[in-house]
Protein backbone atom coordinates (compact mmCIF):
# COMPACT_ATOMS: atom_id res chain seq x y z
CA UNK A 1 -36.29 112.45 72.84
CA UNK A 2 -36.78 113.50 69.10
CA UNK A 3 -39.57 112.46 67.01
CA UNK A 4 -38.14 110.12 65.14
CA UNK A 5 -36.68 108.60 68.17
CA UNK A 6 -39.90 107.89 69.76
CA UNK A 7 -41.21 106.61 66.05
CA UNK A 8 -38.62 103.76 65.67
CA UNK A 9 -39.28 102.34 69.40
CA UNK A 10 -40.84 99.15 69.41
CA UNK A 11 -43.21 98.00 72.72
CA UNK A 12 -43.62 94.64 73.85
CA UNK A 13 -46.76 92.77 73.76
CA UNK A 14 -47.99 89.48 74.22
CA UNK A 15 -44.76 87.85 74.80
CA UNK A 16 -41.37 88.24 72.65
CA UNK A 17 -44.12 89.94 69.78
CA UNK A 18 -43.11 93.17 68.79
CA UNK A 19 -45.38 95.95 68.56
CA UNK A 20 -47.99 96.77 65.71
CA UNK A 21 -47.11 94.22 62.78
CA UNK A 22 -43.30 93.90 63.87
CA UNK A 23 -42.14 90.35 64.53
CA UNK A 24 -38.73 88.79 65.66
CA UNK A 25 -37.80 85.76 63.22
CA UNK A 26 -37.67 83.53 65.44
CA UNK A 27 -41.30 84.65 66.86
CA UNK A 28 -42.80 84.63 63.38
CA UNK A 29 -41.33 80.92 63.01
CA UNK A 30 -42.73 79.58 65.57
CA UNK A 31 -46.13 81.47 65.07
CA UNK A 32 -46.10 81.83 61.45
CA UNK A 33 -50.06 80.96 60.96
CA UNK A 34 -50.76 83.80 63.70
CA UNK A 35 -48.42 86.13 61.43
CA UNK A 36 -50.37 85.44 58.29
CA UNK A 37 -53.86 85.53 59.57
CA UNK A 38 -52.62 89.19 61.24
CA UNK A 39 -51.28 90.07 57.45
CA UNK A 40 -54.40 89.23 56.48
CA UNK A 41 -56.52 91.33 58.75
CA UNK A 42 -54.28 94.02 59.85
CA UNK A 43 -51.89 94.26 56.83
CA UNK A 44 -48.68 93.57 56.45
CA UNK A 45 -46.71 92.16 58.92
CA UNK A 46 -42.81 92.70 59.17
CA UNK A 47 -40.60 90.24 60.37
CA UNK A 48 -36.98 91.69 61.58
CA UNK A 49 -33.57 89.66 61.58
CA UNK A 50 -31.00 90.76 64.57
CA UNK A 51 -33.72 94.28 65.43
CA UNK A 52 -33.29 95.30 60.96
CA UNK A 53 -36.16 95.04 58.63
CA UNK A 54 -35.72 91.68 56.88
CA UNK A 55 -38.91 90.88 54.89
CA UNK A 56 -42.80 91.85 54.77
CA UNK A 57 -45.37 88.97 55.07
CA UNK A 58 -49.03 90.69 53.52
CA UNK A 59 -51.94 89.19 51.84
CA UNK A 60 -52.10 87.87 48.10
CA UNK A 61 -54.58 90.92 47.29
CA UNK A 62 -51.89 93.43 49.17
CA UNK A 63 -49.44 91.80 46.75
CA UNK A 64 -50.90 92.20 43.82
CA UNK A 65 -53.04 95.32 44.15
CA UNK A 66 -48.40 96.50 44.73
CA UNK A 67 -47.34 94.33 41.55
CA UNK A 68 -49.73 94.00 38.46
CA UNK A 69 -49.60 91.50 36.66
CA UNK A 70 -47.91 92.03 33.53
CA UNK A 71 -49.63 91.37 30.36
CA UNK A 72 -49.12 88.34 28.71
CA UNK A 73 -49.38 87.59 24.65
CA UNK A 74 -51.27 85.16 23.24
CA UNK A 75 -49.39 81.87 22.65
CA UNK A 76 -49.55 81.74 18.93
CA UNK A 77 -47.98 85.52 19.08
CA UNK A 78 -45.52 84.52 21.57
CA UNK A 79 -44.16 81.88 19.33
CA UNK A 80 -44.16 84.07 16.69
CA UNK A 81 -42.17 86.14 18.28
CA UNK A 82 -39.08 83.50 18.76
CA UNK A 83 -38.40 83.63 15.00
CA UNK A 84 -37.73 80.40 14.91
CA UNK A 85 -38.07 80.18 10.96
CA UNK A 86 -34.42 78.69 9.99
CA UNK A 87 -35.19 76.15 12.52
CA UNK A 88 -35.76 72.57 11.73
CA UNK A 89 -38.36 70.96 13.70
CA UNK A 90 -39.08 67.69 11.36
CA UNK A 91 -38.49 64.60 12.98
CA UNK A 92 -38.14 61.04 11.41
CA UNK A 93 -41.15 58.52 11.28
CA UNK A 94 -40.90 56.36 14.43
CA UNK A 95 -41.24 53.02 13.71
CA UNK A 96 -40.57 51.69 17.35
CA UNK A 97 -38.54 48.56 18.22
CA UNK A 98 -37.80 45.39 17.28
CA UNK A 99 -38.16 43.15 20.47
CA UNK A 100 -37.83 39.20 20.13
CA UNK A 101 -39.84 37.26 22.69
């Protein structure tokens, strides 16, 4: 058997769980607080959807040490940047309603 053969295989463990951080949908569904605290302390945890890679459950500070977060501007620039100049934003003097009691 090549390597990459033996790579892919998956063991059993514990039950329907697949080996090392792989999990059958319907497994992590019904176990979903044991999948996150294993993303949590193990890493992340894939979840697989008829035996293909579906999604990835991992920690917050996995996720965003992967995906900065992007810069924002301050407000004031930020509306600035709309160019909203030509646009009227006067409104008439509300006076409310007349209501007869």
């Amino acid at each position: 058997m090549g390597r990459q053969a033996e790579h892919t295989k998956t063991k059993r463990i514990s039950g329907n769980r697949m080996a090392a951080g792989r999990w059958k949908l319907e497994d992590a569904k019904a176990r979903f607080s044991e999948v996150v605290r294993h993303a949590r302390e193990d890493g992340p945890q894939r979840v697989t959807v008829r035996g293909q890679d579906a999604v990835v459950v991992m920690s917050v500070e996995e996720f965003e040490r992967l995906v900065p977060e992007k810069p924002r501007p301050p407000f004031v620039a930020f509306m600035e940047s709309l160019h909203l100049g030509g646009l009227d934003l006067g409104r008439e003097t509300d006076r409310g309603r007349d209501v007869e009691l």
